[in-house]
Protein backbone atom coordinates (compact mmCIF):
# COMPACT_ATOMS: atom_id res chain seq x y z
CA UNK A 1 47.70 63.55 83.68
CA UNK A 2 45.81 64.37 87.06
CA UNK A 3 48.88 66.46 88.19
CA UNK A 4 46.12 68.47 90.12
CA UNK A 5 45.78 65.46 92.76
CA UNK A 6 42.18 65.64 92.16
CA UNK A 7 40.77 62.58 93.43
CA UNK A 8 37.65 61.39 91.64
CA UNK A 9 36.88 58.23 93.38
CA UNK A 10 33.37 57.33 94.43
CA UNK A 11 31.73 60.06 91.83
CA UNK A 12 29.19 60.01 89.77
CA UNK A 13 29.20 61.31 86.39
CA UNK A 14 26.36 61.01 83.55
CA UNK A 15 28.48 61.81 80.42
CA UNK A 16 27.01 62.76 76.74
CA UNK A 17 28.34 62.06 73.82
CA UNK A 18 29.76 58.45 75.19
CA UNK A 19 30.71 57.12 71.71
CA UNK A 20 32.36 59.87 70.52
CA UNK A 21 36.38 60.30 70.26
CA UNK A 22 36.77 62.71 73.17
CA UNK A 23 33.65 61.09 75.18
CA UNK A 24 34.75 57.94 75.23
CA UNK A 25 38.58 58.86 76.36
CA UNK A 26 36.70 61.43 79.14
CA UNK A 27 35.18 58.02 80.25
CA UNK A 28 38.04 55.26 79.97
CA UNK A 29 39.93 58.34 82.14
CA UNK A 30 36.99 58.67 84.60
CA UNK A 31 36.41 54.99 85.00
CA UNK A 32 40.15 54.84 85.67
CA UNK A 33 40.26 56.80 88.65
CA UNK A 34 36.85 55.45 90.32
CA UNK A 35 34.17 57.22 88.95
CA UNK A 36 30.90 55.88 87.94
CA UNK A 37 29.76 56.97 84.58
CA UNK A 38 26.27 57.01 83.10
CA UNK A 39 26.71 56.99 79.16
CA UNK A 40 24.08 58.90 76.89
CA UNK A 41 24.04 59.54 73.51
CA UNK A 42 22.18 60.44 70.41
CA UNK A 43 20.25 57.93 69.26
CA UNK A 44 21.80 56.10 66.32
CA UNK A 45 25.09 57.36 67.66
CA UNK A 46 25.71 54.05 68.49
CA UNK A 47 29.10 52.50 67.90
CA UNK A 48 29.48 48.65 68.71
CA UNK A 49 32.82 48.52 69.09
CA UNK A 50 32.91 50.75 71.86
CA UNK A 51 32.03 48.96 74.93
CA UNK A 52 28.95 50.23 76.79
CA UNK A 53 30.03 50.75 80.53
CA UNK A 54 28.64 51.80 83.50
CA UNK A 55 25.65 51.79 85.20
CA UNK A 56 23.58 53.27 83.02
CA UNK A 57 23.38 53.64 78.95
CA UNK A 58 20.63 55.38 76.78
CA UNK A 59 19.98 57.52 73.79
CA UNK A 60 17.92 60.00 73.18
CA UNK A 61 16.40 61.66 70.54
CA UNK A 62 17.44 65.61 69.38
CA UNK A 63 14.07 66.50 68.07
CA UNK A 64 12.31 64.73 71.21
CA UNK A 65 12.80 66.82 74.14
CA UNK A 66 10.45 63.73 76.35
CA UNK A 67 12.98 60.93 75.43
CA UNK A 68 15.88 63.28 77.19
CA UNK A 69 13.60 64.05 80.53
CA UNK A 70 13.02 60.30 80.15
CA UNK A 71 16.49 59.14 79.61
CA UNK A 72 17.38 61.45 82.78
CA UNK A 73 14.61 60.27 84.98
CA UNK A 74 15.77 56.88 84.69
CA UNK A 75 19.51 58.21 85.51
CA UNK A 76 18.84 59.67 88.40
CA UNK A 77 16.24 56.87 89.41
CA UNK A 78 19.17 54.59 88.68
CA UNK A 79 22.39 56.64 90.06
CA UNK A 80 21.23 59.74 91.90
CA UNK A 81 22.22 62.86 91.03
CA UNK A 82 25.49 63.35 89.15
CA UNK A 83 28.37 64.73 90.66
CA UNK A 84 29.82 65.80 87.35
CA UNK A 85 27.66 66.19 83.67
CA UNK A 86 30.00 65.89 81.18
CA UNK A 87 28.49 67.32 77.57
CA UNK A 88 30.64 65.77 74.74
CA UNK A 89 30.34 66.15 71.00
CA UNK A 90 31.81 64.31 67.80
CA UNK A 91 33.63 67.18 66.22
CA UNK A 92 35.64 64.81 64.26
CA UNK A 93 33.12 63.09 62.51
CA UNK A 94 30.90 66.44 61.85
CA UNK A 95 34.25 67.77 60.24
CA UNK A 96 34.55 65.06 58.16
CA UNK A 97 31.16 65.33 57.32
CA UNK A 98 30.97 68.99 56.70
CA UNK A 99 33.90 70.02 55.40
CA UNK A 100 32.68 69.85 51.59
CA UNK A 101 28.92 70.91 52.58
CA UNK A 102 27.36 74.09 51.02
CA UNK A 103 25.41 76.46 53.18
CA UNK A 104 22.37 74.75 53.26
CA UNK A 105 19.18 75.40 55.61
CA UNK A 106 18.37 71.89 56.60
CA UNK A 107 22.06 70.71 57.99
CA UNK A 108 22.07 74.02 60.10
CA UNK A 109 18.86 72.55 61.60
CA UNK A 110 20.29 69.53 62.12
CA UNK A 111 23.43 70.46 64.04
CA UNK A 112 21.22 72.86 66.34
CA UNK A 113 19.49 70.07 67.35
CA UNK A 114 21.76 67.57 67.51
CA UNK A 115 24.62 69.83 69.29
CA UNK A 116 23.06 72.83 70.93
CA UNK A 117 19.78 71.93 72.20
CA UNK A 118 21.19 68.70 72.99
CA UNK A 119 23.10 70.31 75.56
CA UNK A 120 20.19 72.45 76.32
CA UNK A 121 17.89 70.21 76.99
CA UNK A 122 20.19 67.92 79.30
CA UNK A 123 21.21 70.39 80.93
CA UNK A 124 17.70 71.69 81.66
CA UNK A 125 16.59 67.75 82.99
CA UNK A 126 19.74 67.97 85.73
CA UNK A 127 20.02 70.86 86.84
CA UNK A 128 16.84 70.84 89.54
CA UNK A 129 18.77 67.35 91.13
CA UNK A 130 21.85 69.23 91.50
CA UNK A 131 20.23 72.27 92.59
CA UNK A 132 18.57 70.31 95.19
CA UNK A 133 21.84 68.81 96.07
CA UNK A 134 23.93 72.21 95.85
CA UNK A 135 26.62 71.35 94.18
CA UNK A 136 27.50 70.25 90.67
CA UNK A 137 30.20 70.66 87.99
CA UNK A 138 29.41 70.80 84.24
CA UNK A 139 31.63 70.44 81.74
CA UNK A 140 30.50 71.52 78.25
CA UNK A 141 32.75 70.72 75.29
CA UNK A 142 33.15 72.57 71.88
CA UNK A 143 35.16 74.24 69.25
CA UNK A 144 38.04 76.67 68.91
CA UNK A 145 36.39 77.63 65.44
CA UNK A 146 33.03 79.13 67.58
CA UNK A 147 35.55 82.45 68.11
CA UNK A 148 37.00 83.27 64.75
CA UNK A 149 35.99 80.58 62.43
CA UNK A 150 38.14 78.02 60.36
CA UNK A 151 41.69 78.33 61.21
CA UNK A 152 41.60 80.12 64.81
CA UNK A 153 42.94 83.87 63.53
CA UNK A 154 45.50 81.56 61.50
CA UNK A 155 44.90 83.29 58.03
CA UNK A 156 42.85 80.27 56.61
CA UNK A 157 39.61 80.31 54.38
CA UNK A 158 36.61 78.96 55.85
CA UNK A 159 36.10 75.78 54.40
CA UNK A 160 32.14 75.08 53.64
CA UNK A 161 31.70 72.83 57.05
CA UNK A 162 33.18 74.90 59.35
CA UNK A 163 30.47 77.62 59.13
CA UNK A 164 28.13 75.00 60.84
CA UNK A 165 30.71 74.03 63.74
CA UNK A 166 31.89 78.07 63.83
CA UNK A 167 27.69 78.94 64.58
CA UNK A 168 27.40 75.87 66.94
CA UNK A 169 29.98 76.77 69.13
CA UNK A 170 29.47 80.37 69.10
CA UNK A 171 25.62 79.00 70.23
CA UNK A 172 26.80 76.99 73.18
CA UNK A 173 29.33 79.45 74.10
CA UNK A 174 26.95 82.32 74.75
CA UNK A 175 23.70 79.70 75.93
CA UNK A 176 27.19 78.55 78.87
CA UNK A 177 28.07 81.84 80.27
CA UNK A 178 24.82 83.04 80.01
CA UNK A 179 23.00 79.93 82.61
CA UNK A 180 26.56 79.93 84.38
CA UNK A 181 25.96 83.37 85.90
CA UNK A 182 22.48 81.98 87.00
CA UNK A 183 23.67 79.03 88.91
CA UNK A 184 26.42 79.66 90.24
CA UNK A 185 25.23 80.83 93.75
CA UNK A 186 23.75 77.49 93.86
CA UNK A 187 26.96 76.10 93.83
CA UNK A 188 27.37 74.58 90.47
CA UNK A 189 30.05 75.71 87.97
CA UNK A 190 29.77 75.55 84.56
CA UNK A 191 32.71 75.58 82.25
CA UNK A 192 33.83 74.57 78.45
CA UNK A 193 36.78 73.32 77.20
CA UNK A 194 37.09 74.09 73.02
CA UNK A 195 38.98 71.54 70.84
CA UNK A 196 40.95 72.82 67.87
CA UNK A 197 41.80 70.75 64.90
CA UNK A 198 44.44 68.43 66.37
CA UNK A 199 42.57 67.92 69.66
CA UNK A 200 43.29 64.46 69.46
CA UNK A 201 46.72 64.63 69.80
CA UNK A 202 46.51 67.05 72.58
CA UNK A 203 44.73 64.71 75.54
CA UNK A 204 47.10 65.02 78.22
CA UNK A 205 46.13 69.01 77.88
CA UNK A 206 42.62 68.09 78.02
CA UNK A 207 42.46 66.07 80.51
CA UNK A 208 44.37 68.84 82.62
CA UNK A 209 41.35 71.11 81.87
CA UNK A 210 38.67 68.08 82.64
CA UNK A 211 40.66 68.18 85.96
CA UNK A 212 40.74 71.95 86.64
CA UNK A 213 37.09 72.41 85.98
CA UNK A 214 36.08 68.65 87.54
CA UNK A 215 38.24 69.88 90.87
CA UNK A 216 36.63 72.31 92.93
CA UNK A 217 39.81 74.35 92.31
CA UNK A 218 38.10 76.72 89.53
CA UNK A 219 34.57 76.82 91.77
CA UNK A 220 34.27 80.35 91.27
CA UNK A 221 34.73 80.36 87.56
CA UNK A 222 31.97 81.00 85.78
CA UNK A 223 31.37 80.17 82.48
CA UNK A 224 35.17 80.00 81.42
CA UNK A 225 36.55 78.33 78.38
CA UNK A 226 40.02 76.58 78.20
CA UNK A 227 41.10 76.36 74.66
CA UNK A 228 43.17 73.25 73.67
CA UNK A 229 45.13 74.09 70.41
């Protein structure tokens, strides 16, 4: 639904979370409309029956923060610097996962590493190519349930998993508008876009927002989050 007449032909994205639900659509869309994508993920994120395209495809490894500046070394060796850095996320398989969790120490580590410094740390590895380049959009995706928890203000109990995905969020939300302020005046936006529980049957909505933040129209926006209910 690129009612925006955004063209994104001849770009370059390195996108995250490649194999999950929402990554793979962002790329199938991308790829689409002429963009070349560089796929990264987690390794042992791997899903065979998703078809590795693109240029490029690597994992990394949460814990490791050298296998992500290696994995984006050999991107930008490969590909150049990105045009767009897509950050995906497989929020339905953690709620699947998590729903029926207790509070436990160990799975909170987990998720940090796997979700927040994730993003972190690839972030960290682009940001001096695009900073060299001056320009850049990122495009960080997360939760509705990082504002009020399970539910969205809807009068639901928190469910045992959602405190995990609720903390993430609320992580990545604040570590976004906090290094959007910064680089901004180097001409790189960086915006979210949370998911709430039926996210996957709202696409056309988030593709809209891909396309709004993706554009160039919302270059002045600065750590803004569009909210897909």
């Amino acid at each position: 639904m690129n009612n925006l007449n955004i063209s994104h032909k001849g770009k370059k994205c390195l996108l995250f979370g490649a194999n999950s639900t929402t990554g793979n659509r962002v790329r199938k869309y991308l790829e689409s409309e002429g963009t070349t994508t560089g796929l990264l993920d987690l390794k042992g994120y791997e899903t065979p029956g998703i078809q590795k395209a693109g240029s490029f495809s690597e994992t990394i490894i949460p814990e490791d923060p050298e296998s992500t500046d290696h994995a984006i070394k050999n991107f930008l060796q490969s590909c150049g610097c990105p045009d767009y850095l897509i950050l995906s996320w497989y929020l339905d398989q953690m709620r699947n996962d998590l729903e029926k969790d207790l509070y436990d120490p160990q799975t909170w580590k987990t998720y940090v590493d796997k979700w927040v410094m994730s993003y972190f740390q690839i972030l960290k590895a682009v940001y001096p190519s695009m900073a060299e380049k001056g320009s850049g959009r990122i495009v960080f995706f997360l939760s509705t349930r990082g504002y009020t928890g399970e539910g969205e203000g809807e009068g639901e109990l928190s469910l045992g998993g959602s405190i995990y995905e609720a903390g993430c969020s609320s992580a990545i939300t604040g570590m976004m508008t906090s290094i959007a302020r910064d680089i901004i005046p180097r001409g790189i936006s960086l915006n979210g876009i949370a998911l709430g529980n039926n996210f996957q049957d709202k696409w056309q909505e988030t593709e809209w927002a891909l396309n709004l933040w993706l554009s160039g129209i919302g270059t002045y926006s600065c750590g803004q989050i569009y909210r897909v209910y």
